[in-house]
PDB file of N, CA and C in Angstrom:
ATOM      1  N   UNK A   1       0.793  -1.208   0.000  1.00  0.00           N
ATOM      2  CA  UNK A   1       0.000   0.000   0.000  1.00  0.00           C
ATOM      3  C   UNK A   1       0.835   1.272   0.000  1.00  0.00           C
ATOM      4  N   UNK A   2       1.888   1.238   0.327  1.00  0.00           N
ATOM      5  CA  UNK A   2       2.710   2.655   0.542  1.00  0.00           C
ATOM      6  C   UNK A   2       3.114   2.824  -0.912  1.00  0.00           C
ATOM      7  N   UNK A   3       3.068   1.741  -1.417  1.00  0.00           N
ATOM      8  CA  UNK A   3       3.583   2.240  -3.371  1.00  0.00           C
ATOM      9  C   UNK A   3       2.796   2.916  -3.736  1.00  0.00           C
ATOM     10  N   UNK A   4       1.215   2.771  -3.321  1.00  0.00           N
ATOM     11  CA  UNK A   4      -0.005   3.704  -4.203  1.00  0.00           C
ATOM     12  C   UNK A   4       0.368   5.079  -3.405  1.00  0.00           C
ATOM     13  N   UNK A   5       0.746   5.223  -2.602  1.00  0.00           N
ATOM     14  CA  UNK A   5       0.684   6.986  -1.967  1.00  0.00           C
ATOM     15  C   UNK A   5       1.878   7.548  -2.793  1.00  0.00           C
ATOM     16  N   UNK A   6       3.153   6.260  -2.796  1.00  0.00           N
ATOM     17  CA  UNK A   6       4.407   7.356  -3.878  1.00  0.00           C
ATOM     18  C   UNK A   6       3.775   7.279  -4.596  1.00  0.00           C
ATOM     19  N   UNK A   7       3.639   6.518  -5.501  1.00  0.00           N
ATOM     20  CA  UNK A   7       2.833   6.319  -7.108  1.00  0.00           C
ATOM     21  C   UNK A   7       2.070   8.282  -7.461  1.00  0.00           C
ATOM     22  N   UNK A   8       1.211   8.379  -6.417  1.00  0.00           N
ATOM     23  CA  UNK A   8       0.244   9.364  -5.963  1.00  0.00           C
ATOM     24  C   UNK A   8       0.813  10.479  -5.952  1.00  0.00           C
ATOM     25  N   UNK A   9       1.764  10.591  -5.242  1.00  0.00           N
ATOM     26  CA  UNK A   9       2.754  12.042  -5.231  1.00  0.00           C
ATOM     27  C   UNK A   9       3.998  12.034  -5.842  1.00  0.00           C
ATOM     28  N   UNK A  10       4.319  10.990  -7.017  1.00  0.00           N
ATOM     29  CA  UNK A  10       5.001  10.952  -7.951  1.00  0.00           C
ATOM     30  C   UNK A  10       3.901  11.273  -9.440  1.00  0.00           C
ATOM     31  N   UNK A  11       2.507  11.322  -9.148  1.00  0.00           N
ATOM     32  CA  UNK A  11       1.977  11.719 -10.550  1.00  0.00           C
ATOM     33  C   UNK A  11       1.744  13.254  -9.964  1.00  0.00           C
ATOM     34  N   UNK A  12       1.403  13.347  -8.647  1.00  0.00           N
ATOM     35  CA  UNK A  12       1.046  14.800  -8.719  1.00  0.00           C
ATOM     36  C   UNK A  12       2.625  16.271  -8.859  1.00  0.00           C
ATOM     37  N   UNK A  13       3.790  15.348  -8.633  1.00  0.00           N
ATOM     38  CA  UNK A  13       4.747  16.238  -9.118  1.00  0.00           C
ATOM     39  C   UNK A  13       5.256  16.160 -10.599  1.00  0.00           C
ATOM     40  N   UNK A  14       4.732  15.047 -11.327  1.00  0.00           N
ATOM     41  CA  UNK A  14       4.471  15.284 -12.545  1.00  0.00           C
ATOM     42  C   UNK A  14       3.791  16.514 -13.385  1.00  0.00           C
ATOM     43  N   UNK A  15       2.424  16.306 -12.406  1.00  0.00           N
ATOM     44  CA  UNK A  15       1.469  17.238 -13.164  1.00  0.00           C
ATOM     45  C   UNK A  15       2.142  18.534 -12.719  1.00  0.00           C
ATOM     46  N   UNK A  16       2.410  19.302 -11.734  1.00  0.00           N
ATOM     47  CA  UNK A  16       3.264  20.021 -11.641  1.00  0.00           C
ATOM     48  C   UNK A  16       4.097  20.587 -11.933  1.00  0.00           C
ATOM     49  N   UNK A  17       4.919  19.560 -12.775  1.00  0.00           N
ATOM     50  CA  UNK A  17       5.888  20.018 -13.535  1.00  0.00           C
ATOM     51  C   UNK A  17       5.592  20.546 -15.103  1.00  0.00           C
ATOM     52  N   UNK A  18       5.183  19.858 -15.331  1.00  0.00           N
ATOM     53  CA  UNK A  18       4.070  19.717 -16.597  1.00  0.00           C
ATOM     54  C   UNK A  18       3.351  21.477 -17.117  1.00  0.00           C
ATOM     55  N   UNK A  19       2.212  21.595 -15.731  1.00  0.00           N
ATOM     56  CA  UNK A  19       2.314  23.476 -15.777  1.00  0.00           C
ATOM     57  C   UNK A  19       3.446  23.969 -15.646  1.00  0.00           C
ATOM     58  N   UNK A  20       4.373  23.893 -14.998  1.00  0.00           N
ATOM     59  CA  UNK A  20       5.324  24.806 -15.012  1.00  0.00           C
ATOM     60  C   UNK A  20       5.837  25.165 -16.184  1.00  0.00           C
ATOM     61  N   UNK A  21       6.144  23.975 -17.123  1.00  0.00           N
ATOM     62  CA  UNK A  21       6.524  23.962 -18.689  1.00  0.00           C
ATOM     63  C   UNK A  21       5.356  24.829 -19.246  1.00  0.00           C
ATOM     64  N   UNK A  22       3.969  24.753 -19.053  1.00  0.00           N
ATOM     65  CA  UNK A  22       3.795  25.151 -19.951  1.00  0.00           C
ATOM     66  C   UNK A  22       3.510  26.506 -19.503  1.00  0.00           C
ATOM     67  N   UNK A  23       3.751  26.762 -18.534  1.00  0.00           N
ATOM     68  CA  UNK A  23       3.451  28.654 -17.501  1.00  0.00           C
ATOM     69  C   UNK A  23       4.784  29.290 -18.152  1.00  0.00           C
ATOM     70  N   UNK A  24       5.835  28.206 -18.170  1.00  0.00           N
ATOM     71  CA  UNK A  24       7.115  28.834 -19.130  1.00  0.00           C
ATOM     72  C   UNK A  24       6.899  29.566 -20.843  1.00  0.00           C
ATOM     73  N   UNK A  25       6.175  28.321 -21.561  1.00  0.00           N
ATOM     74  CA  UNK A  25       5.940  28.670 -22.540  1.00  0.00           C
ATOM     75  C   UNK A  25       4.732  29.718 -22.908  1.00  0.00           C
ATOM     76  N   UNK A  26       3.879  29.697 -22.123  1.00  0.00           N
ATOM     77  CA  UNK A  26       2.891  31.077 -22.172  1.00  0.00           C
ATOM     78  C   UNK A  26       3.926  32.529 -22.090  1.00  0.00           C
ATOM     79  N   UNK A  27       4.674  32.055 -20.768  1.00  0.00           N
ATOM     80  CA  UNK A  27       5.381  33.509 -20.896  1.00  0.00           C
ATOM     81  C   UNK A  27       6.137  34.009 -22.392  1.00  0.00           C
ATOM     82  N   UNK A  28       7.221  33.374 -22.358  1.00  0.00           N
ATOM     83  CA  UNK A  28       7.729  32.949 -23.649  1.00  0.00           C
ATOM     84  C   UNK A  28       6.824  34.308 -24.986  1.00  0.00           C
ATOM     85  N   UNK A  29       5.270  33.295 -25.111  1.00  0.00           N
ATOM     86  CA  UNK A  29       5.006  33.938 -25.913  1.00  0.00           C
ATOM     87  C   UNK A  29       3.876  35.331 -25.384  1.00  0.00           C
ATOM     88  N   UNK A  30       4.214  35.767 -24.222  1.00  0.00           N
ATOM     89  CA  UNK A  30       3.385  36.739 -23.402  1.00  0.00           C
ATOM     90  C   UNK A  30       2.849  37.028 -23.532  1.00  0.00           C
ATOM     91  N   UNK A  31       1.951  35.638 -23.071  1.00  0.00           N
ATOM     92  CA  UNK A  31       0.499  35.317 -22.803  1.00  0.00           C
ATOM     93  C   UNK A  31       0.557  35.101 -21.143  1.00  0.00           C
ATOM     94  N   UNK A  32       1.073  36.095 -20.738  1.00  0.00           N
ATOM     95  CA  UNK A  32       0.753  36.350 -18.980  1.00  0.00           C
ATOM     96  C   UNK A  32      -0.337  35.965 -18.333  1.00  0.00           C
ATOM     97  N   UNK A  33      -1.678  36.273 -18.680  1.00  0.00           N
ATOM     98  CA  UNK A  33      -2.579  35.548 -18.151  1.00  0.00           C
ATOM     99  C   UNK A  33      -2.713  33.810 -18.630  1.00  0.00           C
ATOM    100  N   UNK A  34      -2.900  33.249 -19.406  1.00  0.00           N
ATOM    101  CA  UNK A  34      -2.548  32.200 -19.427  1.00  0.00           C
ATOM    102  C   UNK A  34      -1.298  31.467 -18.382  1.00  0.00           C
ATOM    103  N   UNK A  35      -0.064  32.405 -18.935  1.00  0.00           N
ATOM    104  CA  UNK A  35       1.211  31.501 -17.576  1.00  0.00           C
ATOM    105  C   UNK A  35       0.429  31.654 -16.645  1.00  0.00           C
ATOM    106  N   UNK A  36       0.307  32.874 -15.482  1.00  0.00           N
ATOM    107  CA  UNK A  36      -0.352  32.910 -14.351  1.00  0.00           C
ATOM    108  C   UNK A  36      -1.232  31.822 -14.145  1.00  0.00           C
ATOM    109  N   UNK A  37      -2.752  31.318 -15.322  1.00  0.00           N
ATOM    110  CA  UNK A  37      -3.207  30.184 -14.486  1.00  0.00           C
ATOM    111  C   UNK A  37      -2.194  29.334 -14.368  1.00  0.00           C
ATOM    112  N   UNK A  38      -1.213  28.932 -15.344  1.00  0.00           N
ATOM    113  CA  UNK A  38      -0.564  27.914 -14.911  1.00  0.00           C
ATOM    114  C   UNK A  38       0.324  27.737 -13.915  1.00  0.00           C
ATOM    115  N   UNK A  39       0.509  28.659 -13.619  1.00  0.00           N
ATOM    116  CA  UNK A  39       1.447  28.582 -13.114  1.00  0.00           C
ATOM    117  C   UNK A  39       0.673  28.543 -11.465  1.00  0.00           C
ATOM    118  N   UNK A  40      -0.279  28.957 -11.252  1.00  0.00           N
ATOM    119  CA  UNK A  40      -1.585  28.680 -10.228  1.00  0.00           C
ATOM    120  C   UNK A  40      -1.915  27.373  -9.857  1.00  0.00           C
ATOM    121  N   UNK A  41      -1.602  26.349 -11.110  1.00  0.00           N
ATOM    122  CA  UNK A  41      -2.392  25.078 -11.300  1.00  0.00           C
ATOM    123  C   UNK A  41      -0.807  24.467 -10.923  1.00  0.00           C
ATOM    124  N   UNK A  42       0.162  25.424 -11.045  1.00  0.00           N
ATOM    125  CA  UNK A  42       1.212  24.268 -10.518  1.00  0.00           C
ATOM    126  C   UNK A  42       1.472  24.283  -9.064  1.00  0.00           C
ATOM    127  N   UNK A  43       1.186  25.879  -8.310  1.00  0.00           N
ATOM    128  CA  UNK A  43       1.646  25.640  -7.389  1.00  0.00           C
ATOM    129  C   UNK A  43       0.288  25.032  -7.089  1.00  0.00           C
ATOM    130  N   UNK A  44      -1.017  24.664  -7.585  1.00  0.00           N
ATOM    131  CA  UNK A  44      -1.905  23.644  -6.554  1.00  0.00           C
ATOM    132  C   UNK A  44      -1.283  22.025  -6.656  1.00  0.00           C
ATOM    133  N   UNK A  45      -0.836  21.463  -7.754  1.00  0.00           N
ATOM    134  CA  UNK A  45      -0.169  19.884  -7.658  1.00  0.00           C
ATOM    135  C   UNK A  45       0.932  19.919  -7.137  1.00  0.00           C
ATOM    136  N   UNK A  46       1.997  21.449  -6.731  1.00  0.00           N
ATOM    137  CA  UNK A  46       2.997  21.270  -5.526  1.00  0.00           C
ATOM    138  C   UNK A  46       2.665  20.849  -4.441  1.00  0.00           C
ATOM    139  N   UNK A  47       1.740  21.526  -4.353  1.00  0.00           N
ATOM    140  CA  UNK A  47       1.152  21.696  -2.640  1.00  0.00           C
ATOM    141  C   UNK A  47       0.407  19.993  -2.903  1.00  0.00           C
ATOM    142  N   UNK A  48      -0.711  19.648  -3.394  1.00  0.00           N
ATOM    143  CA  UNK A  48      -0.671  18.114  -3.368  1.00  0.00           C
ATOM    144  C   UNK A  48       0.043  17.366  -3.321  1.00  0.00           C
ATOM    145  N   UNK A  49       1.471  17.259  -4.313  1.00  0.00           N
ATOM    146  CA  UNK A  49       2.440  16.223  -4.004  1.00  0.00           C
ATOM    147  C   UNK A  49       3.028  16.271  -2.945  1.00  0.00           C
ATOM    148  N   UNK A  50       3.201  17.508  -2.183  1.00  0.00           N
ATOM    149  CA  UNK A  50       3.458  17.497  -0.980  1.00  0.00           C
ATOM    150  C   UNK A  50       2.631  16.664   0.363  1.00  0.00           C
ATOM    151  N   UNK A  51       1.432  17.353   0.064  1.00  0.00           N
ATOM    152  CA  UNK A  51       0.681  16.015   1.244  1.00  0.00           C
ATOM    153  C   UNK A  51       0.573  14.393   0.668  1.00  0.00           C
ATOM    154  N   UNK A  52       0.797  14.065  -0.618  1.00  0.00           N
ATOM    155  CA  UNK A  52       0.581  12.714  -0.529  1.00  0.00           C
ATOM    156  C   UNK A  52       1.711  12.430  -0.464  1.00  0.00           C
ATOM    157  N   UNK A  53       3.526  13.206  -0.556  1.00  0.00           N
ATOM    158  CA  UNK A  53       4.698  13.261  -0.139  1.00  0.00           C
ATOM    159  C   UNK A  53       4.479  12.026   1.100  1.00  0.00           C
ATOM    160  N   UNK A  54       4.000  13.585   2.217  1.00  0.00           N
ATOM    161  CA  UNK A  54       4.022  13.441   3.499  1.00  0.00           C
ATOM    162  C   UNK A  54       3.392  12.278   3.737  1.00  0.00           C
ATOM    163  N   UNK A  55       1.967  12.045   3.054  1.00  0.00           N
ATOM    164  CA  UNK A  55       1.252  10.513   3.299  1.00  0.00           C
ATOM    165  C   UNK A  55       1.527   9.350   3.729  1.00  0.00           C
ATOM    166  N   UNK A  56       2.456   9.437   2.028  1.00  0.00           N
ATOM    167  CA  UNK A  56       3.419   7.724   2.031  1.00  0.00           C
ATOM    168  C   UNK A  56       4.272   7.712   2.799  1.00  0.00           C
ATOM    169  N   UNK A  57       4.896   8.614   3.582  1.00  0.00           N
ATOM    170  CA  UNK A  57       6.109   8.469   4.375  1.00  0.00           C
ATOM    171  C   UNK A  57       5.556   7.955   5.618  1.00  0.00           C
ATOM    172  N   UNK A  58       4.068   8.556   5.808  1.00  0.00           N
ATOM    173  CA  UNK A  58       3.773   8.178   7.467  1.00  0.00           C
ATOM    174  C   UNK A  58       3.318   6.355   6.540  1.00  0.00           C
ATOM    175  N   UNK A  59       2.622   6.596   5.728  1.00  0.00           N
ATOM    176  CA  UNK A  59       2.504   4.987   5.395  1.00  0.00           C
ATOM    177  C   UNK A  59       3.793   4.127   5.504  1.00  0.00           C
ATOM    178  N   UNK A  60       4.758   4.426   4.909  1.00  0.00           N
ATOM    179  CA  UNK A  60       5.655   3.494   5.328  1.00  0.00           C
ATOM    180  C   UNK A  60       6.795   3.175   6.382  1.00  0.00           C
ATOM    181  N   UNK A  61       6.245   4.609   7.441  1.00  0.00           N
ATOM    182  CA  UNK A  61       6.852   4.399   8.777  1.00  0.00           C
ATOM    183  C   UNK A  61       5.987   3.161   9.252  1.00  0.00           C
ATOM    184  N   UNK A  62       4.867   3.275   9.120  1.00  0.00           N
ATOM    185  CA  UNK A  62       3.590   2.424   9.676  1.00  0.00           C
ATOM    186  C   UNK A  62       4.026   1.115   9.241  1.00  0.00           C
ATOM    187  N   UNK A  63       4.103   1.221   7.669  1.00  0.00           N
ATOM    188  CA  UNK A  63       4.435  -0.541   7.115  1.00  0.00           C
ATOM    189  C   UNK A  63       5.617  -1.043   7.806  1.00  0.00           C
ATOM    190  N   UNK A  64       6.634   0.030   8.392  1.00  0.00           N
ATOM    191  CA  UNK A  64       8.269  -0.834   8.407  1.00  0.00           C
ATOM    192  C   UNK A  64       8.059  -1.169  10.077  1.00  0.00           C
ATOM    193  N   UNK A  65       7.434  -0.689  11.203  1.00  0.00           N
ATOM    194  CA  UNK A  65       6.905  -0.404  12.158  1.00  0.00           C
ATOM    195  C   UNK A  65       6.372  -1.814  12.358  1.00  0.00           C
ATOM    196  N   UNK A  66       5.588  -2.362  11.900  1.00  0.00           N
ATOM    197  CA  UNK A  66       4.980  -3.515  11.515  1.00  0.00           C
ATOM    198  C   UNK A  66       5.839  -5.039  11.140  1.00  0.00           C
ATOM    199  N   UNK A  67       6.845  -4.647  10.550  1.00  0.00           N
ATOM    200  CA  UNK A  67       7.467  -5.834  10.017  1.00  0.00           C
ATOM    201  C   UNK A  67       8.395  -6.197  11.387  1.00  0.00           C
TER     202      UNK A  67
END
């Protein structure tokens, strides 16, 4: 079970990264409002990969805790 929480906050720093590229390329062609959402939408899948970060770690204090 602790693989699905990395799994989880390994797609949400994906998606993250993902806006950032493309908050880059809006600027690029300065389309400022466009980057801005994206760049909005990245820091919201930062801040998610961060708590499902934090998740799996308490998950696999819990799993190793156990063994």
């Amino acid at each position: 079970m602790p693989n699905d929480s990395h799994r989880r906050a390994a797609e949400f720093h994906d998606l993250a990264a993902h806006a950032h590229r493309v908050a880059a390329a809006h600027h690029e062609k300065e389309d400022h409002l466009s980057a801005h959402e994206h760049s909005r939408q990245a820091m919201e899948h930062s801040a998610k990969a961060y708590e499902a970060a934090q998740e799996a770690f308490r998950q696999s204090e819990s799993f190793q805790k156990k063994k």
